[in-house]
N, C-alpha and C. Protein backbone atom coordinates (compact mmCIF):
# COMPACT_ATOMS: atom_id res chain seq x y z
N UNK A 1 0.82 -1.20 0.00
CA UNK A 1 0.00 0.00 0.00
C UNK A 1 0.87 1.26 0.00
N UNK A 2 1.83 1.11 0.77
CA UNK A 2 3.22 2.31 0.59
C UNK A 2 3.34 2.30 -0.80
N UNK A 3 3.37 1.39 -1.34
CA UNK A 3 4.33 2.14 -3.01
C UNK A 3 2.96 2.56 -3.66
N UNK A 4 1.85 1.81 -3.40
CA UNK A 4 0.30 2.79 -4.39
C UNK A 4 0.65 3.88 -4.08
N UNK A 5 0.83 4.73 -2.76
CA UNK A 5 0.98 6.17 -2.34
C UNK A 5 1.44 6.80 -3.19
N UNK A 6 2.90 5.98 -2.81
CA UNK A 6 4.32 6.62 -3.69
C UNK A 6 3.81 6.89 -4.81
N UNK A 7 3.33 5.82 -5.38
CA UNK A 7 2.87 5.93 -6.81
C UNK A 7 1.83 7.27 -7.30
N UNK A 8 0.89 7.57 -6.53
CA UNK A 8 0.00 8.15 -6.38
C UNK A 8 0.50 9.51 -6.51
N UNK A 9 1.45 9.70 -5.35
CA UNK A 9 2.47 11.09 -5.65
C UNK A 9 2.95 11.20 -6.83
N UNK A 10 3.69 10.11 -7.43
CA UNK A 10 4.33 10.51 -8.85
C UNK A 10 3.84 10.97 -9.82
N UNK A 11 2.36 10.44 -10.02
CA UNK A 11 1.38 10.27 -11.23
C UNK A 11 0.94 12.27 -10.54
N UNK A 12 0.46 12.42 -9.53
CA UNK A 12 0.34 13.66 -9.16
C UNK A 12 1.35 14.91 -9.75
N UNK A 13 2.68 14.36 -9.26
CA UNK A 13 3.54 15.35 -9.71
C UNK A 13 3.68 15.38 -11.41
N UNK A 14 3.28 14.24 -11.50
CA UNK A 14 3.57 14.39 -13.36
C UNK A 14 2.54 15.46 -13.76
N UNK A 15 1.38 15.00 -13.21
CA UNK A 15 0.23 16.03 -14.05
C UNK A 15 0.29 17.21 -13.43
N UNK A 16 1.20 17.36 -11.85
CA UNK A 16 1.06 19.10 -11.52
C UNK A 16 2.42 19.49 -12.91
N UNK A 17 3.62 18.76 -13.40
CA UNK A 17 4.38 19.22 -14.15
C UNK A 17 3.99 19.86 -15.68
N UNK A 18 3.18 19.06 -16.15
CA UNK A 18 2.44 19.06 -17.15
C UNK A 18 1.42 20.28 -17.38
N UNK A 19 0.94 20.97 -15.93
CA UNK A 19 0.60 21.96 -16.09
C UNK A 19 1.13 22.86 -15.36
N UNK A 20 2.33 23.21 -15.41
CA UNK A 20 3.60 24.02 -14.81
C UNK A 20 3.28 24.19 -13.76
N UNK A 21 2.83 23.33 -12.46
CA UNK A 21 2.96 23.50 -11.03
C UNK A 21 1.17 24.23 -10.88
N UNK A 22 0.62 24.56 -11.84
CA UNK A 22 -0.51 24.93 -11.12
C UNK A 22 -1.70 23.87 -10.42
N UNK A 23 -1.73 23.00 -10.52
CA UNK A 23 -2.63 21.75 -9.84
C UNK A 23 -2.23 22.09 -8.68
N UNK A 24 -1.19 21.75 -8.07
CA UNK A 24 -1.06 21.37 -6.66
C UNK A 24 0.17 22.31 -6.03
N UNK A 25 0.62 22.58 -4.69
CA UNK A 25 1.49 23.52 -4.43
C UNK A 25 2.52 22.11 -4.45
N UNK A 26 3.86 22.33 -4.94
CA UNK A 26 4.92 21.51 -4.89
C UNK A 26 5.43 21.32 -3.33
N UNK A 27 5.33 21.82 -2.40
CA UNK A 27 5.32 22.05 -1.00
C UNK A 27 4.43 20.85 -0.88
N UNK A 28 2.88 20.83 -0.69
CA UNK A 28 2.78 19.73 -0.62
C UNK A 28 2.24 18.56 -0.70
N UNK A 29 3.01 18.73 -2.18
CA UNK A 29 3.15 17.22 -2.95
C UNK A 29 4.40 16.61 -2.09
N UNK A 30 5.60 17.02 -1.30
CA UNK A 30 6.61 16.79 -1.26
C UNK A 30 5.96 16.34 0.35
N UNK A 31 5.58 17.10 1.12
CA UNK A 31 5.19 16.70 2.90
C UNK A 31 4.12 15.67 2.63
N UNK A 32 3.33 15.44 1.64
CA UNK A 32 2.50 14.03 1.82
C UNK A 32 3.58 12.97 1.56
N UNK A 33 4.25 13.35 0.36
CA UNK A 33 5.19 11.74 0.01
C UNK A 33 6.18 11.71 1.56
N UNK A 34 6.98 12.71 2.16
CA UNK A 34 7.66 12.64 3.17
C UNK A 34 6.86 12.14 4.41
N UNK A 35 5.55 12.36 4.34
CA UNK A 35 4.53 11.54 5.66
C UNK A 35 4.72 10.34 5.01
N UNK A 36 3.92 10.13 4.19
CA UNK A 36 4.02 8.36 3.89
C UNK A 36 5.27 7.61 4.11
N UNK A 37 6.73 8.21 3.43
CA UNK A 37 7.74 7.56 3.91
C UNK A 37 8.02 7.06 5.49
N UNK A 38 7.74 8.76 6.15
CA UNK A 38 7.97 8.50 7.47
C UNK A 38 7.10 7.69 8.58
N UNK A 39 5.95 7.98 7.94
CA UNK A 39 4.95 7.32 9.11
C UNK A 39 4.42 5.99 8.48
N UNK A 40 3.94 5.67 7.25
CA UNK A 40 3.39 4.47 6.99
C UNK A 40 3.92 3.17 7.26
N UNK A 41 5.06 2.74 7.58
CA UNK A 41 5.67 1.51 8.54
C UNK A 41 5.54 1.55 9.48
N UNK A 42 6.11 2.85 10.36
CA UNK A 42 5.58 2.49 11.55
C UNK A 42 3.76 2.56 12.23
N UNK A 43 3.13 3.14 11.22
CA UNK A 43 1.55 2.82 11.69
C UNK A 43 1.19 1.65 11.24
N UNK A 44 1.62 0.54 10.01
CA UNK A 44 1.25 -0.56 10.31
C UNK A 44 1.83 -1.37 11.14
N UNK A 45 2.95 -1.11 11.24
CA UNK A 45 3.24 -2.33 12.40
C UNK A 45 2.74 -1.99 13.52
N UNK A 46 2.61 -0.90 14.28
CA UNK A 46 2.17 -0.21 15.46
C UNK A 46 0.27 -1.68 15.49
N UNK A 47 -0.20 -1.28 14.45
CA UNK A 47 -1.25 -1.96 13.89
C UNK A 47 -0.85 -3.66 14.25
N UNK A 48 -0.14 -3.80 13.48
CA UNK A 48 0.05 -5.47 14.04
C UNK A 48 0.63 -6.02 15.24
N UNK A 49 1.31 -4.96 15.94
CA UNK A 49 1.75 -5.64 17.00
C UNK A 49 0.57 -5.62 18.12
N UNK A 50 -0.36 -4.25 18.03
CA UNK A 50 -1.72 -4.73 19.14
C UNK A 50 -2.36 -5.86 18.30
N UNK A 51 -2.26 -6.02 17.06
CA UNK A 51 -3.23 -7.33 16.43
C UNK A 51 -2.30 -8.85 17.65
N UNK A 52 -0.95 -8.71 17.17
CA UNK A 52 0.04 -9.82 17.82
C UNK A 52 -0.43 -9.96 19.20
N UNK A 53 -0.44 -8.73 20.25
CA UNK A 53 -0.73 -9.03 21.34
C UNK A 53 -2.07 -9.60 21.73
N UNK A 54 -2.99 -9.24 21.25
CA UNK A 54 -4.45 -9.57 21.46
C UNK A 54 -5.04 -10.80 21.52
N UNK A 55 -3.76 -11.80 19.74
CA UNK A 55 -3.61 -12.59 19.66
C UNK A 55 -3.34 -13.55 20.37
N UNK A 56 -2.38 -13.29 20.95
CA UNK A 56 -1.21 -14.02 21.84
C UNK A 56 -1.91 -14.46 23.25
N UNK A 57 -2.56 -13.29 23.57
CA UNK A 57 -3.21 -13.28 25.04
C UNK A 57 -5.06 -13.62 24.96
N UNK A 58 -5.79 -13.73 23.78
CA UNK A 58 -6.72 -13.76 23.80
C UNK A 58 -6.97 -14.91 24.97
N UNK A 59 -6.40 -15.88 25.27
CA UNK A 59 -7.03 -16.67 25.98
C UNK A 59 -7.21 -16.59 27.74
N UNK A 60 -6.24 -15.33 28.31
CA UNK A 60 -6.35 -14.71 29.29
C UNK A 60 -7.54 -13.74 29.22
N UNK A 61 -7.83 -13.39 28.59
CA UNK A 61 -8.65 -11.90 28.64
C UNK A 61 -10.14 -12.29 29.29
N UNK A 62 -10.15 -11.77 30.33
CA UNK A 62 -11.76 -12.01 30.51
C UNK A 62 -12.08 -10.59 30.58
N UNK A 63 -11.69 -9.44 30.53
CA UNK A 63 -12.71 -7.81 30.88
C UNK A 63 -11.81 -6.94 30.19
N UNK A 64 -11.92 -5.54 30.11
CA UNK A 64 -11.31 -4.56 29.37
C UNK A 64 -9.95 -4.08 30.23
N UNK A 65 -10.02 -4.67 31.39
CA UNK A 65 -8.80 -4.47 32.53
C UNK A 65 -8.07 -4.81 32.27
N UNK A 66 -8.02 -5.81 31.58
CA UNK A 66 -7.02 -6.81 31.21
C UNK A 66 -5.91 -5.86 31.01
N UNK A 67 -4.15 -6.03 31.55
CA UNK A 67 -3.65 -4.97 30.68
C UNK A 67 -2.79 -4.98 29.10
N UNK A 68 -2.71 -6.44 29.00
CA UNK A 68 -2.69 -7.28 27.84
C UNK A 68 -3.83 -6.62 26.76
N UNK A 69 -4.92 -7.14 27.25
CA UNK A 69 -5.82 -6.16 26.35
C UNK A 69 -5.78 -4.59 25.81
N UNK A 70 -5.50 -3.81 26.83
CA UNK A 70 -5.64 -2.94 26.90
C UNK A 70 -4.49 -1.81 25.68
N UNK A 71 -3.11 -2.82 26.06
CA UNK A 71 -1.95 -2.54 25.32
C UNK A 71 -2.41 -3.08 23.89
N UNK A 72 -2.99 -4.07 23.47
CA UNK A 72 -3.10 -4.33 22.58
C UNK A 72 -4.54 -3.23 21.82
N UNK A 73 -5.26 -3.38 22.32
CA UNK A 73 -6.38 -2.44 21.42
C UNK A 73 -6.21 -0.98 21.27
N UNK A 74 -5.62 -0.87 22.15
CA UNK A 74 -4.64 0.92 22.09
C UNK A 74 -3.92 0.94 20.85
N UNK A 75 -3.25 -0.07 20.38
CA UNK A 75 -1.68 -0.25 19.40
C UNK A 75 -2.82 -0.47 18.32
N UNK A 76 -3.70 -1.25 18.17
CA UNK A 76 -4.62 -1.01 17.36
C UNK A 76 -5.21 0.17 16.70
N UNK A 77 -5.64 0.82 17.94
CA UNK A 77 -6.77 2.02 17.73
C UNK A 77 -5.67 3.14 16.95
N UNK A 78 -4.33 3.10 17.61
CA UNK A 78 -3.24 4.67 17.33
C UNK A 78 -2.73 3.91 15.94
N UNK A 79 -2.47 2.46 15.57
CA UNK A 79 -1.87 2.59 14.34
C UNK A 79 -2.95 2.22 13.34
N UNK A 80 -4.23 1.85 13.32
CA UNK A 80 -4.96 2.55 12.40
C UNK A 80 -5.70 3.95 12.23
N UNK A 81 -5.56 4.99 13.09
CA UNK A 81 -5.47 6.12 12.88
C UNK A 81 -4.24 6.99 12.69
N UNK A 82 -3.56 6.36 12.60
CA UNK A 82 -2.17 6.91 11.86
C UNK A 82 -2.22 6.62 9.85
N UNK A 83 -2.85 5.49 10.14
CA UNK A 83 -3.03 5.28 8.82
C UNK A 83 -4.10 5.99 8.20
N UNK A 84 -5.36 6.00 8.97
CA UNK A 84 -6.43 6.90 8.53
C UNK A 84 -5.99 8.15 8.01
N UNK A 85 -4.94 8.86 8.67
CA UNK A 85 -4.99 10.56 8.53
C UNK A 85 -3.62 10.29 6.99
N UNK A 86 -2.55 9.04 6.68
CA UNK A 86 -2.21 9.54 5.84
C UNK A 86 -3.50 8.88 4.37
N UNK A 87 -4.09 8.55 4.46
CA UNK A 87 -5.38 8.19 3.62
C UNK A 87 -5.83 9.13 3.38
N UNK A 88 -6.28 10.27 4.14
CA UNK A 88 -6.89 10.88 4.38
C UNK A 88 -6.18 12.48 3.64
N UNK A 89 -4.54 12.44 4.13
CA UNK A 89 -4.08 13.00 3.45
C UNK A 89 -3.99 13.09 1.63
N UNK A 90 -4.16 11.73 1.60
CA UNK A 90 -4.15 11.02 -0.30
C UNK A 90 -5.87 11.32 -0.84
N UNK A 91 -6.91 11.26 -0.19
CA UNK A 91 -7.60 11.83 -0.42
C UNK A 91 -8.03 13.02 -0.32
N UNK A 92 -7.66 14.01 -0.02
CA UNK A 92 -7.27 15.46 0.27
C UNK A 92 -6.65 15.81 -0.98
N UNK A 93 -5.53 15.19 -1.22
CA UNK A 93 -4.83 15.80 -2.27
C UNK A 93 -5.26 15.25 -4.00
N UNK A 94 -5.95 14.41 -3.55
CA UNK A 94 -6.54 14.21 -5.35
C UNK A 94 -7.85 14.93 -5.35
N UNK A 95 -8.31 15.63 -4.47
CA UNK A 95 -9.57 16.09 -4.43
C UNK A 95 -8.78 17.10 -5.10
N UNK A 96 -8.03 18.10 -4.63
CA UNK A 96 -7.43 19.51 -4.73
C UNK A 96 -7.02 19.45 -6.37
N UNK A 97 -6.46 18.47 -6.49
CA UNK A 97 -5.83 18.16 -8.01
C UNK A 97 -6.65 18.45 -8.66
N UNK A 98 -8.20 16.95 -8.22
CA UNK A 98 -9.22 17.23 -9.12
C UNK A 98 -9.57 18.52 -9.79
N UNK A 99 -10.11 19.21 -8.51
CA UNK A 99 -11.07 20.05 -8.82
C UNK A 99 -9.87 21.61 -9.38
N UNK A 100 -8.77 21.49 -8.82
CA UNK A 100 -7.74 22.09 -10.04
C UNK A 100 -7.51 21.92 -11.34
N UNK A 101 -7.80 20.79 -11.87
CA UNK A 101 -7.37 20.26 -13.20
C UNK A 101 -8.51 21.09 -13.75
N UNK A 102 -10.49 20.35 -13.33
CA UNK A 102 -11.55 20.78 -13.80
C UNK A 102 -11.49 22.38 -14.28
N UNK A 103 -10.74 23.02 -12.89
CA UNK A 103 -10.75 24.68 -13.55
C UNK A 103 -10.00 25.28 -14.46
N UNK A 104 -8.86 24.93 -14.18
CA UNK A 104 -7.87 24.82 -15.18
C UNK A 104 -7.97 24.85 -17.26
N UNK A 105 -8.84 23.70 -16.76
CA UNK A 105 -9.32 23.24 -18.26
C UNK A 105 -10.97 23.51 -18.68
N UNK A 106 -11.66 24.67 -17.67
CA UNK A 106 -12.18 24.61 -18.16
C UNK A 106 -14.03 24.45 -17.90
N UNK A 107 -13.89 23.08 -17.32
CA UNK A 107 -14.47 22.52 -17.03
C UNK A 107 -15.90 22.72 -15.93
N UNK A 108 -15.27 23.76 -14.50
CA UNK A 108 -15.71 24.22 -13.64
C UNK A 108 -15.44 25.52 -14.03
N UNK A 109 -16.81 26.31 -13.36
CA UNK A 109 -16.24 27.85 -13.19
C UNK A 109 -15.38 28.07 -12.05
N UNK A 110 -15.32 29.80 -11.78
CA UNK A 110 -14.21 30.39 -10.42
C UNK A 110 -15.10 30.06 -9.46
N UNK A 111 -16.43 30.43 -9.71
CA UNK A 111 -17.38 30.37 -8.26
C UNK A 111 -17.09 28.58 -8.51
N UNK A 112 -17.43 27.82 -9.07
CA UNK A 112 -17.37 26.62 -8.53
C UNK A 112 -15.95 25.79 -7.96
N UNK A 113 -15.12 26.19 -8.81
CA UNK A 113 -13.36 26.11 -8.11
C UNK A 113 -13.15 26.31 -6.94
N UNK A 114 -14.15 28.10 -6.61
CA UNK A 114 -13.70 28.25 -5.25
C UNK A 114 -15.12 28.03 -3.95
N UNK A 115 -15.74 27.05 -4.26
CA UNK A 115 -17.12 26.67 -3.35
C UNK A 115 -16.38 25.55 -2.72
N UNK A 116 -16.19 25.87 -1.30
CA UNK A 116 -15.52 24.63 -0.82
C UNK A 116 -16.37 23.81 -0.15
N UNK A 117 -17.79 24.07 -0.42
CA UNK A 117 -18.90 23.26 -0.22
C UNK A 117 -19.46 22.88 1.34
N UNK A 118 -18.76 23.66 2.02
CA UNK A 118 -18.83 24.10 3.38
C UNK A 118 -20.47 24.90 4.16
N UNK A 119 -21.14 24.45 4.16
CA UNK A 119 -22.25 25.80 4.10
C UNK A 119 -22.17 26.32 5.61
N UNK A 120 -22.23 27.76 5.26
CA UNK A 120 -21.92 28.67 6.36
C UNK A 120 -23.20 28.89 7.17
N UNK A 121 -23.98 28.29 8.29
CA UNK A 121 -25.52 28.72 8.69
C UNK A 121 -25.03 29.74 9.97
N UNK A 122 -26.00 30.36 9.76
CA UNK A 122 -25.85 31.20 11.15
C UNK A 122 -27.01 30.60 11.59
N UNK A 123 -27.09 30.62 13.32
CA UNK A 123 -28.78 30.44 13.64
C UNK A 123 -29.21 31.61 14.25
N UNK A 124 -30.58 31.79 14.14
CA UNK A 124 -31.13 33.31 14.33
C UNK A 124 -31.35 32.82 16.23
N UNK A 125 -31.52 34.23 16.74
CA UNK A 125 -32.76 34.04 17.94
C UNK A 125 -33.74 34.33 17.42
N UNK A 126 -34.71 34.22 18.83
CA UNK A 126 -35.92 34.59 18.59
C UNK A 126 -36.21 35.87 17.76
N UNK A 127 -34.92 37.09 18.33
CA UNK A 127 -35.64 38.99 17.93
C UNK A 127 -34.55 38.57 15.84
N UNK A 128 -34.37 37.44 15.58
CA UNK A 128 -33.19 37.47 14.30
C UNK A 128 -32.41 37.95 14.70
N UNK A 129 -31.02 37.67 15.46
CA UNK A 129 -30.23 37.84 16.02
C UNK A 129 -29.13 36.90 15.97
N UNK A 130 -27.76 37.16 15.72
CA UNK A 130 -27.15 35.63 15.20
C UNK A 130 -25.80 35.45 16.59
N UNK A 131 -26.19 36.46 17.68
CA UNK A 131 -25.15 36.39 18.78
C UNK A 131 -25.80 35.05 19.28
């Protein structure tokens, strides 16, 4: 799954090159590939070693006290959310591409380029009042 990333970055940087850096800021195209290098080994293994422990000890465990358990579903919980946020990062950045390329070429207008699809509500009081 590390080298899809990798990969993912390259194919990125080709098409931000292709359109002289305007898709994506080269900044960071460069801090996602440098997260994935840095963090994606150690969040899966972080990941398998609470899988290993859980394993290992399932047959002790009777409650959440356990501290066998406890070490293990923790190492779980932190190294698949380590992995979540660089996912998360890879989906972030093909969104940005996307909807860069679309304007770029064309495709989308400025108001739609720049609708970050966020909707802003205020809520009224009773007198329409938005304190």
């Amino acid at each position: 799954m590390k080298e899809v990333l990798e990969n993912l970055h390259q194919i990125c940087s080709t098409l931000n090159d292709k359109f002289n850096g305007k898709l994506l800021d080269y900044e960071k195209l460069d801090d996602f590939l440098e997260d994935i290098r840095d963090d994606w080994d150690s969040s899966f293994e972080q990941l398998k070693c609470g899988l290993q422990i859980l394993e290992s000890q399932a047959g002790s465990i009777e409650s959440s006290r356990n501290s066998a358990y406890t070490k293990g579903i923790l190492e779980i919980f932190w190294g698949l959310r380590r992995l979540e946020v660089l996912l998360d990062d890879a989906d972030n950045l093909l969104v940005a591409l996307n909807k860069k390329l679309m304007y770029e070429s064309g495709e989308i207008s400025e108001e739609e380029f720049l609708d970050d699809e966020i909707l802003n509500v205020k809520y009224l009081d009773e007198d329409n009042d938005s304190d």
